[in-house]
Structure formats: C-alpha cells, structure tokens
C-alpha atoms as a PDB file:
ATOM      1  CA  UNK A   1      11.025  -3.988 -69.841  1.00  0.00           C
ATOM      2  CA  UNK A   2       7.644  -2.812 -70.006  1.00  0.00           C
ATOM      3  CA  UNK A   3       6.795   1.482 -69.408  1.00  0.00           C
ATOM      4  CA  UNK A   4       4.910   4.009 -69.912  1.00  0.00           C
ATOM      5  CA  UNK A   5       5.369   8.220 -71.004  1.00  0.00           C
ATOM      6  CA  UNK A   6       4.027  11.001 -69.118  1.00  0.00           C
ATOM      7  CA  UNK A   7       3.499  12.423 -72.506  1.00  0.00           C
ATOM      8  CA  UNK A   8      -0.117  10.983 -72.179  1.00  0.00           C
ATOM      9  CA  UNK A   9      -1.096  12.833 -69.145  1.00  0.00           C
ATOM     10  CA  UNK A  10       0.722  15.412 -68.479  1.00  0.00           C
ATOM     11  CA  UNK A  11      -1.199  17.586 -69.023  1.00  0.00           C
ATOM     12  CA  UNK A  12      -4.374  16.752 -67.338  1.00  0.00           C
ATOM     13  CA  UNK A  13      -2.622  17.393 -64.082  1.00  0.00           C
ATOM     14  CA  UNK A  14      -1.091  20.674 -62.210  1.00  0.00           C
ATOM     15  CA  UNK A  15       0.850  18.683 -59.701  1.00  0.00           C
ATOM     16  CA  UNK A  16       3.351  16.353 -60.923  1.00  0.00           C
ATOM     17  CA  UNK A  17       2.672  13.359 -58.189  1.00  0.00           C
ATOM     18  CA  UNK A  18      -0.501  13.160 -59.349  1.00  0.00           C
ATOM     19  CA  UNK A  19       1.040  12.645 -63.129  1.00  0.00           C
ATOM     20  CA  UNK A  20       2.920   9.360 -61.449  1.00  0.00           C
ATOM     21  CA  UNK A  21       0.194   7.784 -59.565  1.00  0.00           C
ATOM     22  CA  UNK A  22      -2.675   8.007 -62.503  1.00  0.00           C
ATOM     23  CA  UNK A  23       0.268   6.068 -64.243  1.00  0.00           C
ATOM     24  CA  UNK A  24       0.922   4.009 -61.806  1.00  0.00           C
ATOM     25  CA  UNK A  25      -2.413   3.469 -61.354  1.00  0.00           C
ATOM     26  CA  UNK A  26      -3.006   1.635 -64.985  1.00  0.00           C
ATOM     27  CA  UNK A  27      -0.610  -0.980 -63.940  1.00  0.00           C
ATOM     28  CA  UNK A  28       3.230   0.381 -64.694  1.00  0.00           C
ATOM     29  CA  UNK A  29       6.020   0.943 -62.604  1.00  0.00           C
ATOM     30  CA  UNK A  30       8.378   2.186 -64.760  1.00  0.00           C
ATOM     31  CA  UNK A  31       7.526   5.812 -66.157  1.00  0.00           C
ATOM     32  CA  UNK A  32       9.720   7.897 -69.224  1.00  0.00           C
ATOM     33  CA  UNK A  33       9.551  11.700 -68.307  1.00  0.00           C
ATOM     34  CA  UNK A  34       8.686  13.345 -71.616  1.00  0.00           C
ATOM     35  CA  UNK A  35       8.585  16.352 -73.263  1.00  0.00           C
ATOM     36  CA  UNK A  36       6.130  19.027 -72.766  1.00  0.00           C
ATOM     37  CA  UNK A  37       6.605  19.230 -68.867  1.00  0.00           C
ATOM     38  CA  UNK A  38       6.399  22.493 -67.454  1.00  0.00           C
ATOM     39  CA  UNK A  39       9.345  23.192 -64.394  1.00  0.00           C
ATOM     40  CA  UNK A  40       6.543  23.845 -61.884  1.00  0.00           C
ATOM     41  CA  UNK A  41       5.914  20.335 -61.883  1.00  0.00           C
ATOM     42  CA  UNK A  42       9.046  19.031 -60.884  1.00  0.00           C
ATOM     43  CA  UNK A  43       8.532  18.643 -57.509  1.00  0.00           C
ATOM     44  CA  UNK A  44       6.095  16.675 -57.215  1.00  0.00           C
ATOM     45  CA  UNK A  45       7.481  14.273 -59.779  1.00  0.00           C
ATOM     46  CA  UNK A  46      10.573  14.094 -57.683  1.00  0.00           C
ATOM     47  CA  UNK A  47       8.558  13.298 -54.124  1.00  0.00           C
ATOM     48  CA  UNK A  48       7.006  11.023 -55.986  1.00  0.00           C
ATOM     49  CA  UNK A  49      10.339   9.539 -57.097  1.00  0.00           C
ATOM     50  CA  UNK A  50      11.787   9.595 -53.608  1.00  0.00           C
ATOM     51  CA  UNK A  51       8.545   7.767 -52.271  1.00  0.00           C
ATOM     52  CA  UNK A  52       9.235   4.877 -54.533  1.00  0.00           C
ATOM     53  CA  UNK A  53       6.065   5.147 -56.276  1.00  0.00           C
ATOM     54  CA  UNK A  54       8.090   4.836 -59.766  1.00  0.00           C
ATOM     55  CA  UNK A  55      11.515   3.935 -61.003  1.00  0.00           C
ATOM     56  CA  UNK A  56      12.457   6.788 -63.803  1.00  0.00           C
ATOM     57  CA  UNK A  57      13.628   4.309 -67.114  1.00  0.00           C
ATOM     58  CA  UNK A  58      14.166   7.591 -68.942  1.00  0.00           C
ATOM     59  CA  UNK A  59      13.542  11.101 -70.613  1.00  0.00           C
ATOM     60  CA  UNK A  60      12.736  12.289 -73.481  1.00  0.00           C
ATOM     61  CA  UNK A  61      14.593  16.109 -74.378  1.00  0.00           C
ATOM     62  CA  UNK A  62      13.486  18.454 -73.373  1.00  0.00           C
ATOM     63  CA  UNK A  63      12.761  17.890 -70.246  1.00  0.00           C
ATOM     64  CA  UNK A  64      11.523  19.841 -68.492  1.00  0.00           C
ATOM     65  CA  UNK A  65       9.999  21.903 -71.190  1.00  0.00           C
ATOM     66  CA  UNK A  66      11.968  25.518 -71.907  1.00  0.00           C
ATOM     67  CA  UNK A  67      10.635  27.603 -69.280  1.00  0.00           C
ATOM     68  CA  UNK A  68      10.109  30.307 -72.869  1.00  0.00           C
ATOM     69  CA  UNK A  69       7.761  27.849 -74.610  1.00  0.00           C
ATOM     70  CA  UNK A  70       3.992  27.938 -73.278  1.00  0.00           C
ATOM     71  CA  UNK A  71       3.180  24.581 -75.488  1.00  0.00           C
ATOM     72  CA  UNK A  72       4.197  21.205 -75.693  1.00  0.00           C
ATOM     73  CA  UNK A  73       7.249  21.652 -78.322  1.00  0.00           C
ATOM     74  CA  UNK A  74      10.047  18.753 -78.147  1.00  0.00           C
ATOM     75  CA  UNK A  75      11.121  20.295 -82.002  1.00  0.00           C
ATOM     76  CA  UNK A  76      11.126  24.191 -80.424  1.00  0.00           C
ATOM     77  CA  UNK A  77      14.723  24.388 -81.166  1.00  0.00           C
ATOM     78  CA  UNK A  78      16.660  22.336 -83.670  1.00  0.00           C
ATOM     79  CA  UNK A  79      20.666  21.460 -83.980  1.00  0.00           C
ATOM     80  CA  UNK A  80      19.859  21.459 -87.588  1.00  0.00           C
ATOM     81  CA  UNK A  81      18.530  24.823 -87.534  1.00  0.00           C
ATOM     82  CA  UNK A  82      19.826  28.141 -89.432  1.00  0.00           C
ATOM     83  CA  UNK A  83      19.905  30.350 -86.657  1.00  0.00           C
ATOM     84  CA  UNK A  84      22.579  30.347 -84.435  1.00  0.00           C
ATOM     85  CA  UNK A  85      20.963  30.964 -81.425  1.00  0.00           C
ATOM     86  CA  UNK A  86      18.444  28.152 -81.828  1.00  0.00           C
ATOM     87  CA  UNK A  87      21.036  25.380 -82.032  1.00  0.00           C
ATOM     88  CA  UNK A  88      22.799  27.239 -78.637  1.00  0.00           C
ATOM     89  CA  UNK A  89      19.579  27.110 -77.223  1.00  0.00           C
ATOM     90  CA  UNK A  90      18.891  23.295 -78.553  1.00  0.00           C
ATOM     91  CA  UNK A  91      22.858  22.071 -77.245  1.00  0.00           C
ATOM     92  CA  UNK A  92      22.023  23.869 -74.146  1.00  0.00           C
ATOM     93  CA  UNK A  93      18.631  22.668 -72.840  1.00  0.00           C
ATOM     94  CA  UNK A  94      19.935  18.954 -73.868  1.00  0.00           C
ATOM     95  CA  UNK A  95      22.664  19.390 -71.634  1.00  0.00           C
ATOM     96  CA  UNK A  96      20.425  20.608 -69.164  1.00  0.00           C
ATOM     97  CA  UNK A  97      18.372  16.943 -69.892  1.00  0.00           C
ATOM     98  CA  UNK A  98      21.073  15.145 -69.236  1.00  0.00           C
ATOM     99  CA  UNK A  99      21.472  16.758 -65.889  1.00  0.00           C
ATOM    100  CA  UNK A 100      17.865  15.882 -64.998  1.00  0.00           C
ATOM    101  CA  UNK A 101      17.848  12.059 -66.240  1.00  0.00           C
ATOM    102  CA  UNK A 102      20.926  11.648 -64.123  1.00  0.00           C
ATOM    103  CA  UNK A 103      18.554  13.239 -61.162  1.00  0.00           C
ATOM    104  CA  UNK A 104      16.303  10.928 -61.587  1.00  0.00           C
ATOM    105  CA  UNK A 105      18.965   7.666 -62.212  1.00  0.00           C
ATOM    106  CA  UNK A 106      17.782   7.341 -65.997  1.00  0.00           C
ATOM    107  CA  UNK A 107      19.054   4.762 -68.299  1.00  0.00           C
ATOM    108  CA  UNK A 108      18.394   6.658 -71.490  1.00  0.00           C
ATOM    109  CA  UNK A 109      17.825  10.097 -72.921  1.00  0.00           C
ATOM    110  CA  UNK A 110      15.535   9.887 -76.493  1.00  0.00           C
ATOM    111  CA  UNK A 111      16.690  12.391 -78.511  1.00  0.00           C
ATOM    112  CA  UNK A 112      15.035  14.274 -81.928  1.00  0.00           C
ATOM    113  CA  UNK A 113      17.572  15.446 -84.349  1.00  0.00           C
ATOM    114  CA  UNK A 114      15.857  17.847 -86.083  1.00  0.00           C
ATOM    115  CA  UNK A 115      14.613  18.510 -90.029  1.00  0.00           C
ATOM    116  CA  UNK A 116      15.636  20.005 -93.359  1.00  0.00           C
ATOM    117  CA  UNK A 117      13.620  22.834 -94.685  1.00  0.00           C
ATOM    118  CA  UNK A 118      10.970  21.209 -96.449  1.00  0.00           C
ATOM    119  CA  UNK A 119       7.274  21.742 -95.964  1.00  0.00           C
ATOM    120  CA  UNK A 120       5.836  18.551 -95.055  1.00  0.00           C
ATOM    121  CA  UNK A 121       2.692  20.081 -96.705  1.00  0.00           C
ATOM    122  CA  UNK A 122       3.969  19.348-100.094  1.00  0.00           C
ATOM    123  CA  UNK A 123       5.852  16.239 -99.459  1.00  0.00           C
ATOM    124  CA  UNK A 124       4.498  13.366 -96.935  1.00  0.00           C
ATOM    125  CA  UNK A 125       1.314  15.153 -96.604  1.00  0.00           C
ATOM    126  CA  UNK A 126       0.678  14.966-100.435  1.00  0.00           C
ATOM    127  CA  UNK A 127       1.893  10.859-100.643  1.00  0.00           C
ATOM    128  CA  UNK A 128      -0.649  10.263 -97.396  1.00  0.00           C
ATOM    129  CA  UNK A 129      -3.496  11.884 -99.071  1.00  0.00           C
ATOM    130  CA  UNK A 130      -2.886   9.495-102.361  1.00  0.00           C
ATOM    131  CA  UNK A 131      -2.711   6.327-100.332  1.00  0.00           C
ATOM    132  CA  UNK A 132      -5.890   7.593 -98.381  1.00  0.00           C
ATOM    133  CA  UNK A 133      -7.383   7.614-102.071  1.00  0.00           C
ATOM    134  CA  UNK A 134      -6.004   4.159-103.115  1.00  0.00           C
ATOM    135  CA  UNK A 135      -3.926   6.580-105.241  1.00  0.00           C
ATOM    136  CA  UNK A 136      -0.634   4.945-105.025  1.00  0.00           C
ATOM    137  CA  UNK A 137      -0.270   3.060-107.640  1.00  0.00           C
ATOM    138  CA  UNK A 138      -0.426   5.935-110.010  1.00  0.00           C
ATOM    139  CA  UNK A 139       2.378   7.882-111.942  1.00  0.00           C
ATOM    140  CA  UNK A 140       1.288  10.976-109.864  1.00  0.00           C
ATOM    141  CA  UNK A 141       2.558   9.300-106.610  1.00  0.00           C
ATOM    142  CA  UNK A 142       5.407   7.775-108.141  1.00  0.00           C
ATOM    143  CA  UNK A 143       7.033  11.450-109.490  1.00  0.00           C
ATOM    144  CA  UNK A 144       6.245  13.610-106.518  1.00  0.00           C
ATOM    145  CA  UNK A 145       7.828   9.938-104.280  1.00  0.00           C
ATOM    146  CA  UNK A 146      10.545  10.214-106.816  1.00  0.00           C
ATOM    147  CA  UNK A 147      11.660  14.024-106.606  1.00  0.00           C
ATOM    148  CA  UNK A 148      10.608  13.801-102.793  1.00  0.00           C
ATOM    149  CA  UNK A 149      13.252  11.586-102.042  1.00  0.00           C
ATOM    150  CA  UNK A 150      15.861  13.311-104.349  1.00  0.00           C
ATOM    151  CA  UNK A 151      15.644  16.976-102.993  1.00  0.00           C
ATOM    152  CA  UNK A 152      15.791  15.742 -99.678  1.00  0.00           C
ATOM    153  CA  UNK A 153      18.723  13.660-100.383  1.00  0.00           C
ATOM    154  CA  UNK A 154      20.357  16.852-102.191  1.00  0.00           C
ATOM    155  CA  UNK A 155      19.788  19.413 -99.394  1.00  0.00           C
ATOM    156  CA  UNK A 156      20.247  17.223 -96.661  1.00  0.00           C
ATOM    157  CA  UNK A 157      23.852  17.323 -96.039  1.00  0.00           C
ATOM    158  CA  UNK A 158      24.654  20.568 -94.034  1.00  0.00           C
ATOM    159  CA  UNK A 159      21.874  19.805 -91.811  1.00  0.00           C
ATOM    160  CA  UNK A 160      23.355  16.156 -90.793  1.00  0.00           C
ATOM    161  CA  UNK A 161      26.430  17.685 -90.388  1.00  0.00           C
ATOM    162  CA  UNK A 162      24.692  20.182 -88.179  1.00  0.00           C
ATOM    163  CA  UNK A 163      23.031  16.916 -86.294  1.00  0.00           C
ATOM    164  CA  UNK A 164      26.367  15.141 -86.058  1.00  0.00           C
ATOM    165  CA  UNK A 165      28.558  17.991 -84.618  1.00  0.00           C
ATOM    166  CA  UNK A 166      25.852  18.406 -81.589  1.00  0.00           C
ATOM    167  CA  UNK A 167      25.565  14.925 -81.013  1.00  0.00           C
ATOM    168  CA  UNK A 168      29.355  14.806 -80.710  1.00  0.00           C
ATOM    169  CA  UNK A 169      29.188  17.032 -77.697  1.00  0.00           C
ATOM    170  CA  UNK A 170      25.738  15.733 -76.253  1.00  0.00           C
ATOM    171  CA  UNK A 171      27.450  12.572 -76.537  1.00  0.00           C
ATOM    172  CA  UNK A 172      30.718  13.423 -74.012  1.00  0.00           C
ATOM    173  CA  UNK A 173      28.283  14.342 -71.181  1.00  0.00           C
ATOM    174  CA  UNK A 174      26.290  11.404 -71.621  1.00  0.00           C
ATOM    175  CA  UNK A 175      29.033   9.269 -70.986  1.00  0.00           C
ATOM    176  CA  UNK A 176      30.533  11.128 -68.009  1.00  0.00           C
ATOM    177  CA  UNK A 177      26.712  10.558 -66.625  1.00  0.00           C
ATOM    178  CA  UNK A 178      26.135   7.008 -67.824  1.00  0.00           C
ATOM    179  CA  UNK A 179      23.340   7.666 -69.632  1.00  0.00           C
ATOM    180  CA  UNK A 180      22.219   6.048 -73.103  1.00  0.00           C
ATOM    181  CA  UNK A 181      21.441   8.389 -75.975  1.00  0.00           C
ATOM    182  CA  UNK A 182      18.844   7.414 -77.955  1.00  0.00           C
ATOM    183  CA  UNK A 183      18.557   8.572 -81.610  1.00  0.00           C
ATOM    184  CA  UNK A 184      14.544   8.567 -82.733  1.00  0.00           C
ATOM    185  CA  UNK A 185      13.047   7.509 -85.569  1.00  0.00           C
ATOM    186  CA  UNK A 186      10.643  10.214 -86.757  1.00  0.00           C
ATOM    187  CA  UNK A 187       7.611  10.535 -88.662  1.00  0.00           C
ATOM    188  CA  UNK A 188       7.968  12.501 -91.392  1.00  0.00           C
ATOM    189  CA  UNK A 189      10.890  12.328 -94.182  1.00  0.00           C
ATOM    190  CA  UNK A 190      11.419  15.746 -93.747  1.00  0.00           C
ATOM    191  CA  UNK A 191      12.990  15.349 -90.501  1.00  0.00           C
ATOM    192  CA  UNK A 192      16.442  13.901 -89.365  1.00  0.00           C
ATOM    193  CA  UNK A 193      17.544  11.538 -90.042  1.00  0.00           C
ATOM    194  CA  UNK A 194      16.089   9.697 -92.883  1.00  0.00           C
ATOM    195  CA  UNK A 195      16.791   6.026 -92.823  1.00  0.00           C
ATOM    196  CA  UNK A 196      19.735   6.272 -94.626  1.00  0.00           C
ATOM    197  CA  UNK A 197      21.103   9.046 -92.469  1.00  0.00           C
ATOM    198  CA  UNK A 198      20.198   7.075 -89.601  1.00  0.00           C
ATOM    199  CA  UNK A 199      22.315   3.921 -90.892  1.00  0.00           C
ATOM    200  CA  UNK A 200      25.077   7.038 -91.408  1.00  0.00           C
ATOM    201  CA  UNK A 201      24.036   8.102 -87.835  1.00  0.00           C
ATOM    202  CA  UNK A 202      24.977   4.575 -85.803  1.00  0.00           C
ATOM    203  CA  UNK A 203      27.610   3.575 -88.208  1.00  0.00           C
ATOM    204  CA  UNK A 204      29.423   7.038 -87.035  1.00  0.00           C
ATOM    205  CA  UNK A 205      29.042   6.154 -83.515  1.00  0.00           C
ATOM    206  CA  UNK A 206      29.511   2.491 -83.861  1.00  0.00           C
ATOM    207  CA  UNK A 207      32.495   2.514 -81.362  1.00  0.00           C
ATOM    208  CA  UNK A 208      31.114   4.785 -79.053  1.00  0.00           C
ATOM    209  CA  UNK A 209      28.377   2.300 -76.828  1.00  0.00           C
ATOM    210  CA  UNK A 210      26.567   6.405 -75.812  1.00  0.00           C
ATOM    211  CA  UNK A 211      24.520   6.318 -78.885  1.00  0.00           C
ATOM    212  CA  UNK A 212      21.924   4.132 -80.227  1.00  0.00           C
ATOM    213  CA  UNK A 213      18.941   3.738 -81.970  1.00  0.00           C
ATOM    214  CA  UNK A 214      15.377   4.299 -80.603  1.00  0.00           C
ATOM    215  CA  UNK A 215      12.768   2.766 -82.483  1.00  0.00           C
ATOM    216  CA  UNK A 216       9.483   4.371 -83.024  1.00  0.00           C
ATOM    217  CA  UNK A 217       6.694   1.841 -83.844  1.00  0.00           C
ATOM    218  CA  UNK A 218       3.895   4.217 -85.130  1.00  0.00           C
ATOM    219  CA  UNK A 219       6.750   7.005 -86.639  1.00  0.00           C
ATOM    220  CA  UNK A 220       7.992   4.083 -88.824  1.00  0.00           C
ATOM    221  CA  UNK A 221       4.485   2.380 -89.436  1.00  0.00           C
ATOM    222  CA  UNK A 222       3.327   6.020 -90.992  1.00  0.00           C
ATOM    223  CA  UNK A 223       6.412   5.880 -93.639  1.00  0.00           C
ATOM    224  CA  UNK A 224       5.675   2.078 -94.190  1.00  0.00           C
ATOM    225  CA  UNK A 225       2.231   3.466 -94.988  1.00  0.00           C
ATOM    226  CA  UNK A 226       3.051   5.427 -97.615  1.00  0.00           C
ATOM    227  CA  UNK A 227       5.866   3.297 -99.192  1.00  0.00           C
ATOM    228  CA  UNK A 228       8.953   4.879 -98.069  1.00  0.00           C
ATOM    229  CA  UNK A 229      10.417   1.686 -96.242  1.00  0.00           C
ATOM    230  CA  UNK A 230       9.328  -1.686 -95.235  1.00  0.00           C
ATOM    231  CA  UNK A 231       8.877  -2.063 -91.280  1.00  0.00           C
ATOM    232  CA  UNK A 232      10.394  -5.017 -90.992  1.00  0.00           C
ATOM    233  CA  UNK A 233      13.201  -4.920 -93.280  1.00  0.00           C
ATOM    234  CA  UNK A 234      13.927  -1.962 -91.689  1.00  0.00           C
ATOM    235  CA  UNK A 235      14.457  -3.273 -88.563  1.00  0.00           C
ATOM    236  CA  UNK A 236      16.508  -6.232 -89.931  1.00  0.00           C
ATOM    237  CA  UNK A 237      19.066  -3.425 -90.474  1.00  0.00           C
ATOM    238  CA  UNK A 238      19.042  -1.878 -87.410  1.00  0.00           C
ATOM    239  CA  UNK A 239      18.939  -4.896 -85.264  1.00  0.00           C
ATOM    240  CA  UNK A 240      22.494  -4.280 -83.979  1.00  0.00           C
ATOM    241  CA  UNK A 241      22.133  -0.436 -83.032  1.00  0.00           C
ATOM    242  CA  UNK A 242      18.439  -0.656 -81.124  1.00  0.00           C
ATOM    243  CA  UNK A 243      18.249   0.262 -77.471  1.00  0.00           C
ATOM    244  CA  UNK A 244      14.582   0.241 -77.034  1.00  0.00           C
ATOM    245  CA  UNK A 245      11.277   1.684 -78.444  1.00  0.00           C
ATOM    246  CA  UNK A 246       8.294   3.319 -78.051  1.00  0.00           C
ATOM    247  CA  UNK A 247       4.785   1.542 -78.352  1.00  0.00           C
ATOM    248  CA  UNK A 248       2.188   2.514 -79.781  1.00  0.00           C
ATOM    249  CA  UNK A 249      -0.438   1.529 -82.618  1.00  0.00           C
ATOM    250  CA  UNK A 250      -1.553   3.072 -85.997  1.00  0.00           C
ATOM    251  CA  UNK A 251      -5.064   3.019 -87.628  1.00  0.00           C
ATOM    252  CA  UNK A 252      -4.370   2.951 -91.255  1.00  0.00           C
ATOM    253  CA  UNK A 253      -2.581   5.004 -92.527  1.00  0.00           C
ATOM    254  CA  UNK A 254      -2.098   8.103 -90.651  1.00  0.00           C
ATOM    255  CA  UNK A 255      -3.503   7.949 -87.006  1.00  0.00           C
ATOM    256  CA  UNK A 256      -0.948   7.193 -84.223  1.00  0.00           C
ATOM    257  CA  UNK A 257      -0.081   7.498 -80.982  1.00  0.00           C
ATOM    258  CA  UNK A 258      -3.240   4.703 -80.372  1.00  0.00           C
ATOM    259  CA  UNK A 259      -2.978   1.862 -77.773  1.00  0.00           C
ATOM    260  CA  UNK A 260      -1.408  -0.696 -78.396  1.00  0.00           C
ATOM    261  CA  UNK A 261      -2.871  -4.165 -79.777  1.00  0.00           C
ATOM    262  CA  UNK A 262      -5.617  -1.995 -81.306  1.00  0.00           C
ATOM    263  CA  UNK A 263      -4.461  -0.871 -84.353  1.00  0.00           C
ATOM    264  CA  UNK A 264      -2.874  -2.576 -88.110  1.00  0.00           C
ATOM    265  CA  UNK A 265       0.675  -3.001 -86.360  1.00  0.00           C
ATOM    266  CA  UNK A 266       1.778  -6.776 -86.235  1.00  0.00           C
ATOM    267  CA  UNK A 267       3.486  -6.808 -82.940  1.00  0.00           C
ATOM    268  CA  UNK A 268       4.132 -10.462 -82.419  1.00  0.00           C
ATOM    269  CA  UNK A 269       6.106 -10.508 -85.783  1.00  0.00           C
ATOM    270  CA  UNK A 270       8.243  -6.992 -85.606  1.00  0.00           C
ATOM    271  CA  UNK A 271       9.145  -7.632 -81.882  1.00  0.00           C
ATOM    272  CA  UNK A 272      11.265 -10.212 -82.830  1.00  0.00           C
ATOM    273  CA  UNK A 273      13.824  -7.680 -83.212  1.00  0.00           C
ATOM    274  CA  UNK A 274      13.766  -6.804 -79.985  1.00  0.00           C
ATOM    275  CA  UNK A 275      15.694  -7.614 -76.829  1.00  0.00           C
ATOM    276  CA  UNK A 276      13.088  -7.594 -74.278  1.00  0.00           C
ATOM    277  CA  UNK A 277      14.747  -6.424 -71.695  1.00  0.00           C
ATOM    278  CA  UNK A 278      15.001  -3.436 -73.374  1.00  0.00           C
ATOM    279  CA  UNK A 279      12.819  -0.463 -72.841  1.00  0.00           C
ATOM    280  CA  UNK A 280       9.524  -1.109 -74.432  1.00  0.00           C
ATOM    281  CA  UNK A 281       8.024   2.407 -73.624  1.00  0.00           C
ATOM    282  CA  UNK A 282       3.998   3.095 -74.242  1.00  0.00           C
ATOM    283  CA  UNK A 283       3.850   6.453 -75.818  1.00  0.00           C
ATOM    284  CA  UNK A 284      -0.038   6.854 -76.026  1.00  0.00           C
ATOM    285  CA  UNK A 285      -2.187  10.300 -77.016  1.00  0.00           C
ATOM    286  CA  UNK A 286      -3.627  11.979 -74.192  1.00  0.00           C
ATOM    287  CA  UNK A 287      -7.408  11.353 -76.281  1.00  0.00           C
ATOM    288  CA  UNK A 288      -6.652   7.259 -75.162  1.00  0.00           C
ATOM    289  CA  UNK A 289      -9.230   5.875 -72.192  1.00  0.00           C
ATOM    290  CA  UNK A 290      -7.720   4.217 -69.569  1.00  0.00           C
ATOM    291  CA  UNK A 291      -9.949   1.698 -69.296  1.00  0.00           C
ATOM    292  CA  UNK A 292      -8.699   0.866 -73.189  1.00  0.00           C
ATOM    293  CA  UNK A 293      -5.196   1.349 -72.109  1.00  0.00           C
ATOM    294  CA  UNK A 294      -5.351  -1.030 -69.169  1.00  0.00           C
ATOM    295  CA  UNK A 295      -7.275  -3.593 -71.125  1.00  0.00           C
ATOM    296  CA  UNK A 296      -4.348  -3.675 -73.875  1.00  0.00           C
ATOM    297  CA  UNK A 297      -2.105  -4.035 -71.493  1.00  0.00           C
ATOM    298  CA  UNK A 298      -3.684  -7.135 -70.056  1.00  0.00           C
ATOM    299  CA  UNK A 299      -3.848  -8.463 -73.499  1.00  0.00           C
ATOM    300  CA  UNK A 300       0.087  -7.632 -73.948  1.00  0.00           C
ATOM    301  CA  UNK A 301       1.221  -9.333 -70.735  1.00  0.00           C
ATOM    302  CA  UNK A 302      -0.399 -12.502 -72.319  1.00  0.00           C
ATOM    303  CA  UNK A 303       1.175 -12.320 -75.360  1.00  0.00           C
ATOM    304  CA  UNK A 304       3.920 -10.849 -74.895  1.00  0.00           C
ATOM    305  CA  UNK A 305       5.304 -11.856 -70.903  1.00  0.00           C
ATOM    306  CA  UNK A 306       9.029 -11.658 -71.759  1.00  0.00           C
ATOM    307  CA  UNK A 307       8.813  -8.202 -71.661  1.00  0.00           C
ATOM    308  CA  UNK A 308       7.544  -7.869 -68.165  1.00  0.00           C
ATOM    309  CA  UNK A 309      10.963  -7.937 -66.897  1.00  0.00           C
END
C-alpha cells in the first residue's frame, strides 16, 4: 500500500485541509499524520477526513505535536530519558497518540524509542566525515568504529530497559484500540535501539502481534553508509517482524529524506522483503518539488505496481 507523510508539508500550511488536498493533489490517497503538527490544525485535518478526501493509514507520535513545544520535535521527550518527568510526559502524550490514530481509524502508530547519552558529534558524525574523505579504510576509522560500538553496547542497558518498560504499557492500549505499534529504525547509533537491541526489541514481543518493526529506508541506508550494517542482510533478519516502512532516498552518504527513485538506494532489490500490502509510506523533506515528487511516483507505479494496492 502506497502513502504519503504530512511531515513534508506541514508546515507550509495554517489550515490543516489544505495539508490533505496538496497531498492528495500529487496523486495519494492514503496520508500518515506525522509529527510536528500543531493542535490548531486538527480540524481541518478531520473535515477533511470526514469528506473522504483521505483514508488516515497512520501516525507517527506525537501527534499532534505537545501543545509546550513551538518546533517540530518527535524526540522532545524520551522513555529513555533521566528525568522523571520527561518519560511521564513521553508515556503520556503517546497515550494521547493512540487516542488520536483511533480518531482517525489508523492501522499503525510509528513509534521512536529514544537514545543513550552519547553525543552524536563524536560518534556517527566523526565515521560520516571519514567516509566523506574516502577515509574508511584507515586504522583511524576502525578504533573510533571499534570503541563506538563498545561504549554504546556498555551503557546501553538501563536505557532499553527504560524503552521496554514504556512499551509494555503503550503496548496494552494499543491493543484495546487495535492499533499496530511500530518500532523505528533510526538514524544514528546513538539512538534506540541499535540493531541488536532491535532483534532484543521484537524477540521480546514476539507473542504479542501489537508490536512490530518499522523499517526506515534512508535511517538504515545512512548506517549502511558508514559500515555499521549491511541493508540487506539486515533486512533478511527482520523479515518476520516488519509491518511497513517509510520511503525515501539517500544521496551518498549522508543526505536523506530525498524522493524516491532519485537517490543510491536499490529499491527493486531491498523491496523484496517486503509484503506489499504493507504500508509503504513516502516520508519526503519539505525542500522536495512536487513536480519531482509526482514524477517519481509515476516512475514507481511502473516498477513497482504491486504496491498500489
């Protein structure tokens, strides 16, 4: 199933109908209410939704955005977080999520788990600048790769914990709504969960069909940039856990968020993995033309027609 996130024009627009129709406009019917949505714009988005104009596949938390935070923030608050009060407010705006995806009859909720305290400044941003300079071959990359890896191996514990314990909860509403929770691969190594703690993650809630595993195509391509997994092998392992994804393209090796088919990602191979009558969500940049956007997605519907359904 083919769709497309608000989180590319939201914020061009004050009224929230007019958010649907430049969507629905490029050629998609089925729209993912993201992140970074500010309450005022509810209304519209739900006239729009009682119209017809657009059948809601899902959200992305939180949404709307926390009345409190003026920007677009989906990591504002964090379960993994030291203070208290943050993962209150993080358990409680979820819940709140949940309440509006079941307004709006979604099928999924796409949820980010948080981070360890680790400043991506001296981590991933060091191994992208080294592949930038054709640098990673060298026995600097290798030893900061090396300890990378290690600390956040050693210090990620308590804040997986942290993850698991709120998803536990999250995860009782979601089934009393019928609502999928999906579990995000993220960009950065810093955040949660890693690969392995994702493979921790599903294997957790293997029993319970709530949770599964939402796959990122440009969050993964950046950390198959800079050597910290292989894209495809990866998904090889999570093949049994994936409930959809979001689309989007890369330009080598940092640059994401860019429409699809224009980019270094080999679609036609890595959506093998795929089911596709799952949720294959476009998650674009609000920089990205339309007229790009709506070419791309004339060249997808000829390659790719299974997942018009």
């Amino acid at each position: 199933m083919l769709s497309f996130s608000t989180c590319w024009n939201n914020a061009r627009h004050n009224c929230g109908e007019q958010v649907i129709d430049e969507i629905v406009d490029l050629g998609f019917s089925n729209i993912e209410l993201s992140h970074g949505m500010m309450i005022t714009k509810l209304p519209g988005i739900m006239e729009a939704f009682k119209k017809g104009k657009f059948n809601c596949c899902g959200v992305h938390n939180y949404f709307p955005s926390p009345v409190e935070v003026m920007i677009d923030a989906p990591d504002a608050y964090e379960y993994t977080s030291h203070r208290t009060y943050d993962r209150k407010r993080a358990l409680e705006l979820t819940l709140k999520t949940l309440d509006m995806a079941s307004r709006f009859e979604a099928d999924y909720m796409v949820l980010h788990m948080g981070s360890a305290p680790m400043n991506p400044k001296r981590w991933t941003n060091k191994l992208t600048a080294l592949v930038k300079e054709e640098k990673d071959d060298t026995k600097k990359y290798q030893r900061i790769k090396e300890k990378f890896i290690k600390k956040r191996a050693k210090i990620g514990q308590i804040y997986y914990s942290r993850a698991i314990e709120a998803l536990e909860e999250i995860a009782g509403k979601a089934a009393e709504l019928g609502i999928k929770l999906a579990v995000e691969s993220r960009s950065r190594y810093e955040d949660m969960p890693t690969e392995t703690e994702m493979l921790a993650l599903q294997e957790h809630f293997k029993d319970n069909p709530t949770v599964g595993y939402w796959h990122d195509f440009g969050h993964v391509q950046l950390k198959h940039n800079i050597h910290l997994l292989d894209h495809d092998e990866w998904l090889q392992s999570m093949a049994p856990y994936i409930v959809g994804c979001h689309v989007h393209d890369v330009y080598w090796p940092e640059r994401d968020h860019r429409v699809p088919l224009t980019g270094e990602i080999d679609f036609p191979k890595l959506l093998q993995h795929f089911d596709p009558k799952m949720p294959h969500t476009w998650e674009l940049s609000p920089t990205r033309d339309p007229e790009q956007i709506k070419q791309s997605l004339e060249l997808w519907k000829e390659q790719f027609p299974e997942t018009l359904v």
